[in-house]
C-alpha atoms as a PDB file:
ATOM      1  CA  UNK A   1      20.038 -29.972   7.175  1.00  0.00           C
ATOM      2  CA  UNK A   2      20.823 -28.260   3.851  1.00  0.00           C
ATOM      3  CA  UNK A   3      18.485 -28.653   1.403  1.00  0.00           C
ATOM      4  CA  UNK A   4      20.945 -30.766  -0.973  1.00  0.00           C
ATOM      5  CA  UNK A   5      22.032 -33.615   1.697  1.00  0.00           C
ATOM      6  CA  UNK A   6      17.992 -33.682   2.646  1.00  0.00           C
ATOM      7  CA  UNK A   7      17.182 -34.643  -0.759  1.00  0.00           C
ATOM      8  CA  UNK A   8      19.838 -36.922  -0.904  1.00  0.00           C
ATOM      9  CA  UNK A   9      18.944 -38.230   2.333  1.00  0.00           C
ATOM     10  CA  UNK A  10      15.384 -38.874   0.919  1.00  0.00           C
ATOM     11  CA  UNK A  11      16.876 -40.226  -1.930  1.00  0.00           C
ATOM     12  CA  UNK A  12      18.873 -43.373   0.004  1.00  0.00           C
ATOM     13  CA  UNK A  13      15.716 -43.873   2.369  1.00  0.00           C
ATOM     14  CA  UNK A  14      13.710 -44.279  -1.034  1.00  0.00           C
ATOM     15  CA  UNK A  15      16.264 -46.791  -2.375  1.00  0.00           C
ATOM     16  CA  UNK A  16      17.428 -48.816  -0.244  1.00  0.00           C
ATOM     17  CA  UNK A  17      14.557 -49.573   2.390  1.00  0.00           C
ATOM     18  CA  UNK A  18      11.081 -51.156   2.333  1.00  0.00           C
ATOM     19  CA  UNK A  19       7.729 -49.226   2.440  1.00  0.00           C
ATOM     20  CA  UNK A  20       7.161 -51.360   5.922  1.00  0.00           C
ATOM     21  CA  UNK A  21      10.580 -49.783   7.125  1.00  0.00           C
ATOM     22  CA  UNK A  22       9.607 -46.937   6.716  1.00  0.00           C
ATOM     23  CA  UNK A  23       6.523 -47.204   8.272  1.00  0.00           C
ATOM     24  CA  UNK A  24       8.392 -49.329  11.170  1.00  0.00           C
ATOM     25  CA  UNK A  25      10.120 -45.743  11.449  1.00  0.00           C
ATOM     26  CA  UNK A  26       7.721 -43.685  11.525  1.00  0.00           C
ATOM     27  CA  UNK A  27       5.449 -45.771  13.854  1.00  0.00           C
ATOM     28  CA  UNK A  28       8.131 -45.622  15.943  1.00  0.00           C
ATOM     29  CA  UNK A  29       8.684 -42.106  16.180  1.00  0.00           C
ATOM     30  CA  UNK A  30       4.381 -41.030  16.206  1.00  0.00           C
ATOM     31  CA  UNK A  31       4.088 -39.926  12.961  1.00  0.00           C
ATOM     32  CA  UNK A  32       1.540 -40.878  10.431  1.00  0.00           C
ATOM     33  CA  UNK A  33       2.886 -43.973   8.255  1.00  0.00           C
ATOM     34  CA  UNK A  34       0.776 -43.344   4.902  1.00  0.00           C
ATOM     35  CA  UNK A  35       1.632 -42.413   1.253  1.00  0.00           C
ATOM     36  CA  UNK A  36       4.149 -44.017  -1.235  1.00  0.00           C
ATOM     37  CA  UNK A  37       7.877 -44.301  -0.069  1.00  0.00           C
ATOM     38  CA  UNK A  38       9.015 -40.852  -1.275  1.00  0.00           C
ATOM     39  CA  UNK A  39       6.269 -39.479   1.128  1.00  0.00           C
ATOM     40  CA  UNK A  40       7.193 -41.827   3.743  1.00  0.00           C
ATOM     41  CA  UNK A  41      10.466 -40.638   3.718  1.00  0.00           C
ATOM     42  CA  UNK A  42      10.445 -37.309   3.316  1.00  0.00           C
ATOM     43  CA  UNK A  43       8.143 -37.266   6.331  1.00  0.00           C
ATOM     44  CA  UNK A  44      10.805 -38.749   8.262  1.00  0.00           C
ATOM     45  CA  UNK A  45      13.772 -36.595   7.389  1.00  0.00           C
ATOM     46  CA  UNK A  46      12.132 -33.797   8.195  1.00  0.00           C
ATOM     47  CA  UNK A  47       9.605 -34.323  10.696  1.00  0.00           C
ATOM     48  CA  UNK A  48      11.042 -36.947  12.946  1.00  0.00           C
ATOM     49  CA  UNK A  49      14.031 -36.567  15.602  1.00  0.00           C
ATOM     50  CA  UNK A  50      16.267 -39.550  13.897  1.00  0.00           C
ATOM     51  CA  UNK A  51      19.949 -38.305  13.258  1.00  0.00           C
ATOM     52  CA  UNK A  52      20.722 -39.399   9.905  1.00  0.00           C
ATOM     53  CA  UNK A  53      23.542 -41.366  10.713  1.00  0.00           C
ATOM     54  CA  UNK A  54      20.934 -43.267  12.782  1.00  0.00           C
ATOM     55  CA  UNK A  55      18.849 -44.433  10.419  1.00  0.00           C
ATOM     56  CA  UNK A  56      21.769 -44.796   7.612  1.00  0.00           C
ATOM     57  CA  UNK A  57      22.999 -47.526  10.594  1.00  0.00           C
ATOM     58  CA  UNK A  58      20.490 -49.770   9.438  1.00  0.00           C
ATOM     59  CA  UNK A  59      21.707 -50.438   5.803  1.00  0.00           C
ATOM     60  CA  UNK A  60      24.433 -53.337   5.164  1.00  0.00           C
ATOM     61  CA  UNK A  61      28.596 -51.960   4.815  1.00  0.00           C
ATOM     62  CA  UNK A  62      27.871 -52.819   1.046  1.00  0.00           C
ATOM     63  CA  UNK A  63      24.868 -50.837   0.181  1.00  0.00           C
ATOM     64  CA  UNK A  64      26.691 -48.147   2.428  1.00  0.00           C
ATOM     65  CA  UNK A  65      29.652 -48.495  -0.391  1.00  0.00           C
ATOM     66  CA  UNK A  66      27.561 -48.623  -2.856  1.00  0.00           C
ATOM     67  CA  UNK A  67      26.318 -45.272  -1.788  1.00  0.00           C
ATOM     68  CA  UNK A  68      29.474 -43.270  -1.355  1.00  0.00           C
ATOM     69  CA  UNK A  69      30.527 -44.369  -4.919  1.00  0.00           C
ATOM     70  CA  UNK A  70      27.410 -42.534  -6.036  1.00  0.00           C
ATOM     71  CA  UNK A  71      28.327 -39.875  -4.348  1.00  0.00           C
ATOM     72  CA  UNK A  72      31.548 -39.615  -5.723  1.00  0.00           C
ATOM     73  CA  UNK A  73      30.950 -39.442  -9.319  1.00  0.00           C
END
């Protein structure tokens, strides 16, 4: 993943989901599930297998809106 979209990536998972997300995440996928959300989920964009659309799936069409109007400006 290039290193732009990862932060931005990061960025989203920061956002728009809970700390116990997160961890639910990471739990799932055997990796440790401490530190504050920025660690959490930079810890799963790069160390777990999830695709990014994956685990972008899990946020509502309007936060997904909201997000590619941020994009766009």
């Amino acid at each position: 993943m290039k290193d732009m979209n990862y932060e931005r990536l990061v960025d989203i998972l920061e956002k728009y989901f809970l700390k116990d997300d997160l961890q639910s995440f990471l739990e799932e996928a055997g990796l440790k599930k401490s530190g504050n959300k920025r660690e959490l989920a930079e810890r799963l964009v790069k160390e777990s297998n999830y695709e990014p659309a994956y685990l972008l799936s899990y946020l509502t069409k309007d936060i997904l809106f909201e997000i590619c109007r941020e994009l766009d400006k």
